[in-house]
C-alpha atoms as a PDB file:
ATOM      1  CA  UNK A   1     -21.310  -4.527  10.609  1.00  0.00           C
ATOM      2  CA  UNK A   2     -24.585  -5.310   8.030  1.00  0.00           C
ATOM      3  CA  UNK A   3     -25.359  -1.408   8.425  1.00  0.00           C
ATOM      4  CA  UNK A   4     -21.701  -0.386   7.353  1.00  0.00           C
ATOM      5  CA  UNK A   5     -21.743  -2.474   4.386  1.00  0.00           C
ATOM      6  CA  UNK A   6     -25.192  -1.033   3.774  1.00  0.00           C
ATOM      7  CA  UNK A   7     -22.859   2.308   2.974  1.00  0.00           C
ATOM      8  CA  UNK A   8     -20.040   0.401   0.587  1.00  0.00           C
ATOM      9  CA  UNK A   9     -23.071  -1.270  -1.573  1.00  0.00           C
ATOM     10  CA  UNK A  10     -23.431   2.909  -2.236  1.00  0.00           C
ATOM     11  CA  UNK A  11     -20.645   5.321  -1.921  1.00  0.00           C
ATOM     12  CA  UNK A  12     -19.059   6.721  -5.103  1.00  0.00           C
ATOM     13  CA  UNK A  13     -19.540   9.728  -7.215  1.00  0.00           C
ATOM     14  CA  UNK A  14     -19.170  10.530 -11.096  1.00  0.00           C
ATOM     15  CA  UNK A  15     -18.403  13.640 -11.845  1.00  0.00           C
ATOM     16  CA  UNK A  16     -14.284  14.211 -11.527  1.00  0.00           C
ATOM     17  CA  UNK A  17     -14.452  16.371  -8.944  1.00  0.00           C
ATOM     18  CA  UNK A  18     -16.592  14.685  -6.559  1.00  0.00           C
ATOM     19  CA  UNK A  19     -14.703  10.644  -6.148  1.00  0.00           C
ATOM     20  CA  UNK A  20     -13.852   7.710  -7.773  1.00  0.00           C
ATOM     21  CA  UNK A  21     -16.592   6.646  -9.668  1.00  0.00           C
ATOM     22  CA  UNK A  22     -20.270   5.045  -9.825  1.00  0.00           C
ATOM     23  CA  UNK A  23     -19.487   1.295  -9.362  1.00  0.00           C
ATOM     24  CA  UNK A  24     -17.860   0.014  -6.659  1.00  0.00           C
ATOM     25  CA  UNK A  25     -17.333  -3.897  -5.307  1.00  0.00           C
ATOM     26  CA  UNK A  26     -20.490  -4.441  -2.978  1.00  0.00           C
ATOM     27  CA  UNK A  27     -24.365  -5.007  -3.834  1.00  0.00           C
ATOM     28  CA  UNK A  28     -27.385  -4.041  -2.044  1.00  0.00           C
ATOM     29  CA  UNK A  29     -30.314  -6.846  -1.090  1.00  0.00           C
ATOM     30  CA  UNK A  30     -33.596  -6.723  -3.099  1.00  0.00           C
ATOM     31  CA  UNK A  31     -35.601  -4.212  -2.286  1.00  0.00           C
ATOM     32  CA  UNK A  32     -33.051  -1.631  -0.535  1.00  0.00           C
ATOM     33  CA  UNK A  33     -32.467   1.792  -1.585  1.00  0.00           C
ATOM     34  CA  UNK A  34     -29.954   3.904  -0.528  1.00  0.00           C
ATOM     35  CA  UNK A  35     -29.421   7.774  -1.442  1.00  0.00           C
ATOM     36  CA  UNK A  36     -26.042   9.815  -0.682  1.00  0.00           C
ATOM     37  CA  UNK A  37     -26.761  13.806  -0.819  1.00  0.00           C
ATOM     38  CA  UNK A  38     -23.176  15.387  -0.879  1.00  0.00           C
ATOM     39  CA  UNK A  39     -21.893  18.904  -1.084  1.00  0.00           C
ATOM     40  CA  UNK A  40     -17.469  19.764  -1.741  1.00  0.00           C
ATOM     41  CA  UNK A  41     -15.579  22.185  -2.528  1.00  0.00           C
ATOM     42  CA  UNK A  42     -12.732  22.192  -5.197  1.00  0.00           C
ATOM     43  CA  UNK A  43      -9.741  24.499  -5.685  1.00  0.00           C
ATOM     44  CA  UNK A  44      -7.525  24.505  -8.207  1.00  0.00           C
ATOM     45  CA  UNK A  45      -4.423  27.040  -8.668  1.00  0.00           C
ATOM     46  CA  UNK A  46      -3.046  25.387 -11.797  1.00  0.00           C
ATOM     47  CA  UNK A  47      -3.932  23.497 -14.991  1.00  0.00           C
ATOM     48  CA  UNK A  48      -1.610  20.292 -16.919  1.00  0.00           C
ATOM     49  CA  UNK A  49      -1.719  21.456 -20.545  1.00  0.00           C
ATOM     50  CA  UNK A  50      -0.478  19.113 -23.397  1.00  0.00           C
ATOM     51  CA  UNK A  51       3.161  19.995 -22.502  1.00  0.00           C
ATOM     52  CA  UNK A  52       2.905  22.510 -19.293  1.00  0.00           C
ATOM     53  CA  UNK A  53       1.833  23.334 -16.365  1.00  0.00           C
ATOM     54  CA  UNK A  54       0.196  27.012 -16.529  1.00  0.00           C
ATOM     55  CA  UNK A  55      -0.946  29.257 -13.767  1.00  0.00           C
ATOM     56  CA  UNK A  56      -5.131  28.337 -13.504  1.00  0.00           C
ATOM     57  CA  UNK A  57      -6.916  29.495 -10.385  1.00  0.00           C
ATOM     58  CA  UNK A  58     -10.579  28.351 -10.226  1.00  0.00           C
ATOM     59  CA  UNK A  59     -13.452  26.969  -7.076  1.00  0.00           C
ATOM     60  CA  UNK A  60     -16.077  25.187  -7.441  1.00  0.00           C
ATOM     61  CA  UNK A  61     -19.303  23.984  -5.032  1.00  0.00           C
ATOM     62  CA  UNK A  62     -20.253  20.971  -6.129  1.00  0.00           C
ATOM     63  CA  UNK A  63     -23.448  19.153  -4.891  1.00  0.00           C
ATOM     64  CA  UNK A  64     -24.475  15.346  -6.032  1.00  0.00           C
ATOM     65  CA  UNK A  65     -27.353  13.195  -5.711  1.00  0.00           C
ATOM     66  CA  UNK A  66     -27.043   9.471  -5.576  1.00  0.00           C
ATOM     67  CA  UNK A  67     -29.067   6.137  -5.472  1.00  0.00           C
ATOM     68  CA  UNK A  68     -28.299   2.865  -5.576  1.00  0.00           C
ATOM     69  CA  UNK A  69     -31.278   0.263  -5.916  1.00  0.00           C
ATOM     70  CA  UNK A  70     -31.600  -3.628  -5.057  1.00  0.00           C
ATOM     71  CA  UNK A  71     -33.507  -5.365  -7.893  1.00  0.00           C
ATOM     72  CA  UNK A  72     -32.180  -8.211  -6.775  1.00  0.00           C
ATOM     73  CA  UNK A  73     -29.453  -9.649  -4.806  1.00  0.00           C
ATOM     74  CA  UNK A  74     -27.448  -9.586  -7.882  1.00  0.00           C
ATOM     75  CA  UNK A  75     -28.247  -7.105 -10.042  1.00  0.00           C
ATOM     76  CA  UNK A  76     -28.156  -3.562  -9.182  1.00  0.00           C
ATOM     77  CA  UNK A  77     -29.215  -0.178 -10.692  1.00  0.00           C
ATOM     78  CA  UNK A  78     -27.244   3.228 -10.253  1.00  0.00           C
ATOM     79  CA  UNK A  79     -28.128   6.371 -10.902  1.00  0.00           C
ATOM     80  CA  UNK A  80     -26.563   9.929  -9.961  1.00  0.00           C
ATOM     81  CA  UNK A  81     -26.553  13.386 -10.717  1.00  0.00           C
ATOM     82  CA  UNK A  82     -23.808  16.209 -10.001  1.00  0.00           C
ATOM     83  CA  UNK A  83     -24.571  19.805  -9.903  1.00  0.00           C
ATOM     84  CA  UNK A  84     -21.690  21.963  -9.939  1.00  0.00           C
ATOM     85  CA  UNK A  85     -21.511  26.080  -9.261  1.00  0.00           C
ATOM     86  CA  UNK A  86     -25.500  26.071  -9.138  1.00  0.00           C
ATOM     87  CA  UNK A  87     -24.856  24.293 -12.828  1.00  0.00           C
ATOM     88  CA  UNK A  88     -26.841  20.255 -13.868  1.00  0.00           C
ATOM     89  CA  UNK A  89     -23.371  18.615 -15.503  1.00  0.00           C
ATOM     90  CA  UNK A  90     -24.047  14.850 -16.460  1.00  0.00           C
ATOM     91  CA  UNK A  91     -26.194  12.530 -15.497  1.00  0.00           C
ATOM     92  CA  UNK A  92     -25.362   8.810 -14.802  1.00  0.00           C
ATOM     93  CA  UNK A  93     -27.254   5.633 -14.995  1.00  0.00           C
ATOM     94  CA  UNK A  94     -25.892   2.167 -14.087  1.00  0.00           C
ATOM     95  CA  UNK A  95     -26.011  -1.543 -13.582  1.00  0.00           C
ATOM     96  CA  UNK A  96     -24.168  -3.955 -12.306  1.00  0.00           C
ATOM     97  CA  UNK A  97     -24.516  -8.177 -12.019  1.00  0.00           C
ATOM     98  CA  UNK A  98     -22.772 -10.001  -9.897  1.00  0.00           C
ATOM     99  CA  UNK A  99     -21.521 -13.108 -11.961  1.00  0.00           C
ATOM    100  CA  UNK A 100     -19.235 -14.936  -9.929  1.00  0.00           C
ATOM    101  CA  UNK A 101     -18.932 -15.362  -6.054  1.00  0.00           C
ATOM    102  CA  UNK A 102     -16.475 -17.425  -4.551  1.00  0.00           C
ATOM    103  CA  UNK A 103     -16.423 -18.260  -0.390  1.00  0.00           C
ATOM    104  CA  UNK A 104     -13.287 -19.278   1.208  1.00  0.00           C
ATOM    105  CA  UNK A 105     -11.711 -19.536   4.648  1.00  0.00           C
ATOM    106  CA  UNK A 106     -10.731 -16.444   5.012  1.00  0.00           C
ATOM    107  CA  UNK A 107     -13.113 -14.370   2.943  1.00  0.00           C
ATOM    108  CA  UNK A 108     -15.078 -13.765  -0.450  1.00  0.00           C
ATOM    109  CA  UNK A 109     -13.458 -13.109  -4.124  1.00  0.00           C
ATOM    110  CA  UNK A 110     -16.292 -11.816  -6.468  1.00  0.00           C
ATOM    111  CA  UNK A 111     -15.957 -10.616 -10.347  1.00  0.00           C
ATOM    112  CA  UNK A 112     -18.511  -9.193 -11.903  1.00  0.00           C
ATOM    113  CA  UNK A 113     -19.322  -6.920 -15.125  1.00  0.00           C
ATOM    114  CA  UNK A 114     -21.225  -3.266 -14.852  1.00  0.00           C
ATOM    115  CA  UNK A 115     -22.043  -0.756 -18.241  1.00  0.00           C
ATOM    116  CA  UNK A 116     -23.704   2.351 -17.973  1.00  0.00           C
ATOM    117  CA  UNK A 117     -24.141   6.038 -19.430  1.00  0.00           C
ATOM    118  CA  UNK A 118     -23.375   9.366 -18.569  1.00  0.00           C
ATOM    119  CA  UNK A 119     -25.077  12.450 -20.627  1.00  0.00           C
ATOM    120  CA  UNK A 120     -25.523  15.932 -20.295  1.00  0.00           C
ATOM    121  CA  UNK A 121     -28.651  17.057 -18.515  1.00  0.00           C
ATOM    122  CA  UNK A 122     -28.300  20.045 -21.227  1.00  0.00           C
ATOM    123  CA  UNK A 123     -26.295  22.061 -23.553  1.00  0.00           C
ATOM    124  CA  UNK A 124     -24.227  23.386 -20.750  1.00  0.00           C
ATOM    125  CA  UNK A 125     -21.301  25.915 -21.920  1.00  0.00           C
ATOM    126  CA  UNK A 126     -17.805  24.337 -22.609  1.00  0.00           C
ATOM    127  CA  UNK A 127     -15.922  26.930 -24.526  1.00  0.00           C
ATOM    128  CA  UNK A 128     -14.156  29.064 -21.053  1.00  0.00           C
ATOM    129  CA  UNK A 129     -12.260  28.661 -18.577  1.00  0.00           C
ATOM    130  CA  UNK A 130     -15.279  28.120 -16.045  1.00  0.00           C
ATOM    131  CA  UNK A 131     -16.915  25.443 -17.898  1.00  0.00           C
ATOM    132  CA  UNK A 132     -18.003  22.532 -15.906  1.00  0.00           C
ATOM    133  CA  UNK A 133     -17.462  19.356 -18.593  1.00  0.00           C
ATOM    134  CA  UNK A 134     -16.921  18.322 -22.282  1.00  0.00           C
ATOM    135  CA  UNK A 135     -20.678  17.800 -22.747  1.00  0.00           C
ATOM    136  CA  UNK A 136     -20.072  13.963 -23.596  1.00  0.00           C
ATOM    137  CA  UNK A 137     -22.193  11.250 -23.926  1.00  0.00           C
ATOM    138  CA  UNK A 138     -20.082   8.188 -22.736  1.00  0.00           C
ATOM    139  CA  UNK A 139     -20.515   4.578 -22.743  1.00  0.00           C
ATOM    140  CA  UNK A 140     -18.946   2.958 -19.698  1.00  0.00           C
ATOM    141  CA  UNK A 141     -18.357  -1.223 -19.797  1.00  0.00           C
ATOM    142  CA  UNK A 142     -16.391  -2.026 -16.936  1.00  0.00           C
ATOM    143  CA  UNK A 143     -15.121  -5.526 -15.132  1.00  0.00           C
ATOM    144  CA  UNK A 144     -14.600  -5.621 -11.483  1.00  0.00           C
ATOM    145  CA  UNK A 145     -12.938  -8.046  -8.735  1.00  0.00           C
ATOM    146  CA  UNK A 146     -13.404  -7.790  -5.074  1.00  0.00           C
ATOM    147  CA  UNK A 147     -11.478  -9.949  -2.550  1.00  0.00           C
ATOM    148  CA  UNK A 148     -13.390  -9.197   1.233  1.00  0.00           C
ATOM    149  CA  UNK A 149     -11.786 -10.636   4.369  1.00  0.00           C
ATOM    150  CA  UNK A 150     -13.805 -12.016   7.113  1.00  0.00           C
ATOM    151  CA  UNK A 151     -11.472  -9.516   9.364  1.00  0.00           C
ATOM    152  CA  UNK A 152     -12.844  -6.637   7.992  1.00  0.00           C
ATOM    153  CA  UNK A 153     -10.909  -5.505   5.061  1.00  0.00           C
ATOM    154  CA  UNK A 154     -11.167  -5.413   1.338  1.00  0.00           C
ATOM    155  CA  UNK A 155      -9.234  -4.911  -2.142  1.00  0.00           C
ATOM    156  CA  UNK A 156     -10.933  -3.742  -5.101  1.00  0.00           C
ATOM    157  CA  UNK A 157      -9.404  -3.543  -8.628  1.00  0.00           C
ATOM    158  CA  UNK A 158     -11.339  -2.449 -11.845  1.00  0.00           C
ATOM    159  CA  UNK A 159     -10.841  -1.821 -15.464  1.00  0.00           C
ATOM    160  CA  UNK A 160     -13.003  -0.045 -18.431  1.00  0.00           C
ATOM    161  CA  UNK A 161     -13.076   1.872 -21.502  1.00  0.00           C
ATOM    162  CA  UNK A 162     -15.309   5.075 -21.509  1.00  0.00           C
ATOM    163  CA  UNK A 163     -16.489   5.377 -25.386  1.00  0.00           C
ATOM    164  CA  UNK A 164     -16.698   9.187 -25.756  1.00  0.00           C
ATOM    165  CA  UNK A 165     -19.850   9.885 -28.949  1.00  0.00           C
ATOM    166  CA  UNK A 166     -17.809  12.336 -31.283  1.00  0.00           C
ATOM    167  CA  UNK A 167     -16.140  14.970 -31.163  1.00  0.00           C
ATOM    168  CA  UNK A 168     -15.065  13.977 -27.628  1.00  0.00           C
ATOM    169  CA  UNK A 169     -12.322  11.576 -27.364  1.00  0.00           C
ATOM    170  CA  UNK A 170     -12.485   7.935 -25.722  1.00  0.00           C
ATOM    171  CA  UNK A 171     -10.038   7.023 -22.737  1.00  0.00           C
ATOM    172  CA  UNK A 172      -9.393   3.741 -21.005  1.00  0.00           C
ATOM    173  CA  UNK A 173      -9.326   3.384 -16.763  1.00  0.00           C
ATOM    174  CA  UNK A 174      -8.265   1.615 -13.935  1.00  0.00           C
ATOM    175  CA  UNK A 175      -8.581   1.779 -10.274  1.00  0.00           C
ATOM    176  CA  UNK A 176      -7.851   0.076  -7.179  1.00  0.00           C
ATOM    177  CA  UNK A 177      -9.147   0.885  -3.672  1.00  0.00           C
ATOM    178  CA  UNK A 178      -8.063  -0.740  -0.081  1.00  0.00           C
ATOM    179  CA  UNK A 179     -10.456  -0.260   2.664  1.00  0.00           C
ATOM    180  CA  UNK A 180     -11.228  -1.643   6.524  1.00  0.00           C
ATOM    181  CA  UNK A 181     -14.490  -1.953   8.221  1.00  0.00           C
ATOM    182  CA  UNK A 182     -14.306  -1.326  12.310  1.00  0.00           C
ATOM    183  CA  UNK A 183     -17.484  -1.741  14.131  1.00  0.00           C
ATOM    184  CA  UNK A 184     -19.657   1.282  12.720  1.00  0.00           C
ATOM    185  CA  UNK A 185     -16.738   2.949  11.132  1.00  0.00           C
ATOM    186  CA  UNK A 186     -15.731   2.585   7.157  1.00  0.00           C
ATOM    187  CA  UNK A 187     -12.096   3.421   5.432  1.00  0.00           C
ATOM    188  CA  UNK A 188     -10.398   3.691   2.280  1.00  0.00           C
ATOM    189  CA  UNK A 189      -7.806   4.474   0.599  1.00  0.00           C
ATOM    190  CA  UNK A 190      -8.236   4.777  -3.810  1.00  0.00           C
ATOM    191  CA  UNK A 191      -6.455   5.199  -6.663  1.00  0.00           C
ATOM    192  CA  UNK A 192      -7.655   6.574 -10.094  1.00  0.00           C
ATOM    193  CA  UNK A 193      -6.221   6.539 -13.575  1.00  0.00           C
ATOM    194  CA  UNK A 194      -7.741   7.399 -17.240  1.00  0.00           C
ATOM    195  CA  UNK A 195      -5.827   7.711 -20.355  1.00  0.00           C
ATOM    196  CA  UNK A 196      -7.130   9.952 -22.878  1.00  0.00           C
ATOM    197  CA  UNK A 197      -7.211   8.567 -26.403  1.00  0.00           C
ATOM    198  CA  UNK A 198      -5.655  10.974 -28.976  1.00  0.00           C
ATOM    199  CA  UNK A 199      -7.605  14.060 -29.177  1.00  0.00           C
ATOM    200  CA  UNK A 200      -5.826  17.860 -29.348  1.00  0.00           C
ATOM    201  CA  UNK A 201      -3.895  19.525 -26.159  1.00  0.00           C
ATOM    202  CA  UNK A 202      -4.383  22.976 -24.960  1.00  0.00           C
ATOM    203  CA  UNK A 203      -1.975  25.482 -26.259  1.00  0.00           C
ATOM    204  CA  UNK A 204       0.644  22.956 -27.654  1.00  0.00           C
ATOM    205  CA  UNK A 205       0.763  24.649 -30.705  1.00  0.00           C
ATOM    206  CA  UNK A 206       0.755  21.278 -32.538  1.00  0.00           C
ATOM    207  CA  UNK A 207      -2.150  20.346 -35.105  1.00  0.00           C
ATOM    208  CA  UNK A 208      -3.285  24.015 -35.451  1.00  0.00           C
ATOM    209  CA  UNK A 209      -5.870  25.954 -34.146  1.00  0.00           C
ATOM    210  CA  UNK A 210      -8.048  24.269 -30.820  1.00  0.00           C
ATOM    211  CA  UNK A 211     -12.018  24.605 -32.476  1.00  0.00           C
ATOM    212  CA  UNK A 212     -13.387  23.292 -29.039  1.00  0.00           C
ATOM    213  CA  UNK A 213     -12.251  22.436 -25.748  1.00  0.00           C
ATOM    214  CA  UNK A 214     -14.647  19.400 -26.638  1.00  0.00           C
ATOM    215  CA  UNK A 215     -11.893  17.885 -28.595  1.00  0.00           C
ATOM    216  CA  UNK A 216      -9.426  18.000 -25.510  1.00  0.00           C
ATOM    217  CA  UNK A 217      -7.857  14.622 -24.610  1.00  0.00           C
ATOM    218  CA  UNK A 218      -8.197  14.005 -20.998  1.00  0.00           C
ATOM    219  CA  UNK A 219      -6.181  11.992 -19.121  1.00  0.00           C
ATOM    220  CA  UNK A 220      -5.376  11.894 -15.012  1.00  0.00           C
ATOM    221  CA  UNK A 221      -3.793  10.491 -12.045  1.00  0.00           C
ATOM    222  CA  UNK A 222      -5.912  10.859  -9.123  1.00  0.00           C
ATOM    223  CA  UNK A 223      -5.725   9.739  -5.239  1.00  0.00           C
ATOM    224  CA  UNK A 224      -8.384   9.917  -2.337  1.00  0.00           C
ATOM    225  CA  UNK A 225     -10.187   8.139   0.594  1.00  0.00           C
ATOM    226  CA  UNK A 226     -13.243   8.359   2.148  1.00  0.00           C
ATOM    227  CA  UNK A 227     -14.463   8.268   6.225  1.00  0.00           C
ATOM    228  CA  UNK A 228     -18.019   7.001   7.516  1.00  0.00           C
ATOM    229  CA  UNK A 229     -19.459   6.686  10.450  1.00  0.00           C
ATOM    230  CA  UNK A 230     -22.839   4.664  10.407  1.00  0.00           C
ATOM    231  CA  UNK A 231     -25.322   6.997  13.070  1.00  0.00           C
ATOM    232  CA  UNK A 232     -28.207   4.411  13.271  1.00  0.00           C
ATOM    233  CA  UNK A 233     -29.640   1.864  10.628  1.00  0.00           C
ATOM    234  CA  UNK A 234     -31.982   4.480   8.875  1.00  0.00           C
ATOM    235  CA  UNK A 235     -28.776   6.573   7.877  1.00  0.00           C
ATOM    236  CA  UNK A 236     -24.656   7.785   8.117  1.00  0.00           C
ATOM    237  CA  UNK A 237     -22.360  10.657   7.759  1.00  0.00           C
ATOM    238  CA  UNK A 238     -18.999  10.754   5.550  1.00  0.00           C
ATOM    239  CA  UNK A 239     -16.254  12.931   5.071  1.00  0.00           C
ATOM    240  CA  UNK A 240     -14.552  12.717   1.310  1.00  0.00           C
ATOM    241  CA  UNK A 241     -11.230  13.969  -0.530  1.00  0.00           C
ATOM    242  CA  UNK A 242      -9.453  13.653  -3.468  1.00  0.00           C
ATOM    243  CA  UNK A 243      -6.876  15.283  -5.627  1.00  0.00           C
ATOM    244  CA  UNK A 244      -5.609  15.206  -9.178  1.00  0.00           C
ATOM    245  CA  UNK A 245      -2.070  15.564  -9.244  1.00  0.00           C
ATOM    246  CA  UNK A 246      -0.673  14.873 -12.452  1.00  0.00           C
ATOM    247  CA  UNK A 247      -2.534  14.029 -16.006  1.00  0.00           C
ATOM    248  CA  UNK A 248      -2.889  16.148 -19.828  1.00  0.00           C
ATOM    249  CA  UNK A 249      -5.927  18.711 -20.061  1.00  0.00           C
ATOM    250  CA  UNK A 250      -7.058  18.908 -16.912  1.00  0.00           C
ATOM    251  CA  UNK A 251      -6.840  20.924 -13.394  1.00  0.00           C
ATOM    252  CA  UNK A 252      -4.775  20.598 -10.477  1.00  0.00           C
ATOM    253  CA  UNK A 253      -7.817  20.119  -8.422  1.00  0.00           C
ATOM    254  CA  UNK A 254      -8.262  19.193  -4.473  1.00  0.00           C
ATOM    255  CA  UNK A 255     -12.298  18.667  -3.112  1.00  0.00           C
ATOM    256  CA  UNK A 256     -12.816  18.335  -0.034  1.00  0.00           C
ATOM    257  CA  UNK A 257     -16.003  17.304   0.932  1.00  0.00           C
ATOM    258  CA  UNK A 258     -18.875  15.227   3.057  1.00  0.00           C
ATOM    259  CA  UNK A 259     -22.359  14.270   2.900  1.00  0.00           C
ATOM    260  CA  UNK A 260     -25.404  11.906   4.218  1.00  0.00           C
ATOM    261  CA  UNK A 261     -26.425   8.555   3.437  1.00  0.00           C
ATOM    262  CA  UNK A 262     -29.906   7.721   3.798  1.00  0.00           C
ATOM    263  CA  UNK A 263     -31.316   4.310   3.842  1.00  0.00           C
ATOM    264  CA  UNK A 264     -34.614   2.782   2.601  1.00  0.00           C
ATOM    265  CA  UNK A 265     -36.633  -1.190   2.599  1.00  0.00           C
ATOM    266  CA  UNK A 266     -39.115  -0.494  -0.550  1.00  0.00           C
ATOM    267  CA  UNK A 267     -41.332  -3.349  -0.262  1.00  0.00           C
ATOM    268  CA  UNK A 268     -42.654  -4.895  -3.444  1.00  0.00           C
ATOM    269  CA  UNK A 269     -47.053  -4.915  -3.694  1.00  0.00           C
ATOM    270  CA  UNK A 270     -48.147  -8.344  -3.612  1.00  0.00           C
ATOM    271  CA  UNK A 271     -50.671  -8.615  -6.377  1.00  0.00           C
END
């Protein structure tokens, strides 16, 4: 059981079309590193304009890097990095404190804050149909609760507002994930929403001309789950999908995907 949690305190993603998401509802012990290597594939036949749904048929191999890092019990640090069609998008950087931890009966309820960033790792093209992001810089606050059961399952719930540096516009999201824990087997089940704040539509017509697909507003309904198996305490295998099936500006998209989850005890030098 310590070994499969070992994987919760690390699995999530950033990039849209990998998972739900750099911060989830668990922490790693000082001292513990864990890395998740990925690779997924995407396909998407059509794209939700402003007002339609037009004909869009695009794939995409998409390969992410991932570490989560212990610097204490409490406080974590996150950082990950999606590369998609042979292509650095945005990087992300992380943290996370736990605040407030609660033990009952029956299980733990925890609430805690997280902020981080996500940037471009360069000035990537956005301007065609086979561009791979906005190229934003985003500030991330978020707030998370966490209710675990001492039988094995969990509900997680979390809200933030992702403050887009101009010309990209800000959104607000939510998600909740349910998940169960069976010997050295992990499950879930999420849900992921983000509401684009104003910005223009693609071919609406309205507000003249589109100058960039940088001004796009982006919002999405999006549902997945994830499958691990721990193999021995040094590492694990996972299996991954999602799919966007409704939202304004953005693709039709279902990945498919799996990875590796490698685990490390960095020990501190005594001075």
């Amino acid at each position: 059981m310590k070994s499969i949690f070992l994987f919760l305190l690390l699995f999530c993603f950033n990039s849209l079309t990998i998972g739900q998401g750099n911060v989830d509802g668990f922490f790693k012990p000082k001292g513990e590193l864990d890395v998740a290597l990925s690779s997924s594939f995407g396909n998407s036949t059509r794209y939700f304009t402003g007002n339609n749904l037009i004909s869009y048929d695009r794939n995409q191999l998409i390969l992410s890097a991932y570490a989560n890092y212990g610097l204490s019990n409490r406080f974590n640090l996150i950082i990950s990095l999606p590369v998609i069609n042979f292509t650095f998008q945005d990087a992300a950087v992380f943290a996370k404190l736990k605040l407030v931890q609660k033990n009952m009966s029956k299980g733990e309820i925890s609430l805690f804050p997280s902020v981080g960033i996500t940037f471009p790792t360069h000035k990537y093209e956005t301007e065609s149909g086979q561009s791979i992001g906005q190229r934003a810089t985003v500030l991330q606050p978020k707030l998370i609760a966490q209710y675990k059961s001492n039988k094995g399952w969990f509900l997680q719930g979390q809200m933030g507002y992702n403050y887009s540096f101009f010309p990209v516009p800000s959104s607000i999201a939510a998600s909740c994930k349910i998940g169960y824990i069976y010997k050295q087997w992990y499950f879930d089940l999420w849900y992921d929403y983000q509401y684009g704040i104003g910005g223009r539509d693609y071919a609406s017509g309205l507000g003249g001309p589109l100058n960039s697909f940088r001004d796009l507003g982006v919002s999405y309904n999006r549902i997945g789950g994830v499958v691990y198996k721990n193999i021995g305490e040094k590492w694990g295998l996972f299996l991954n999908g999602s799919l966007i099936y409704n939202g304004r500006n953005i693709s039709e998209l279902f990945v498919l995907g799996g990875g590796v989850v490698l685990k490390f005890k960095v020990k501190s030098k005594q001075v």
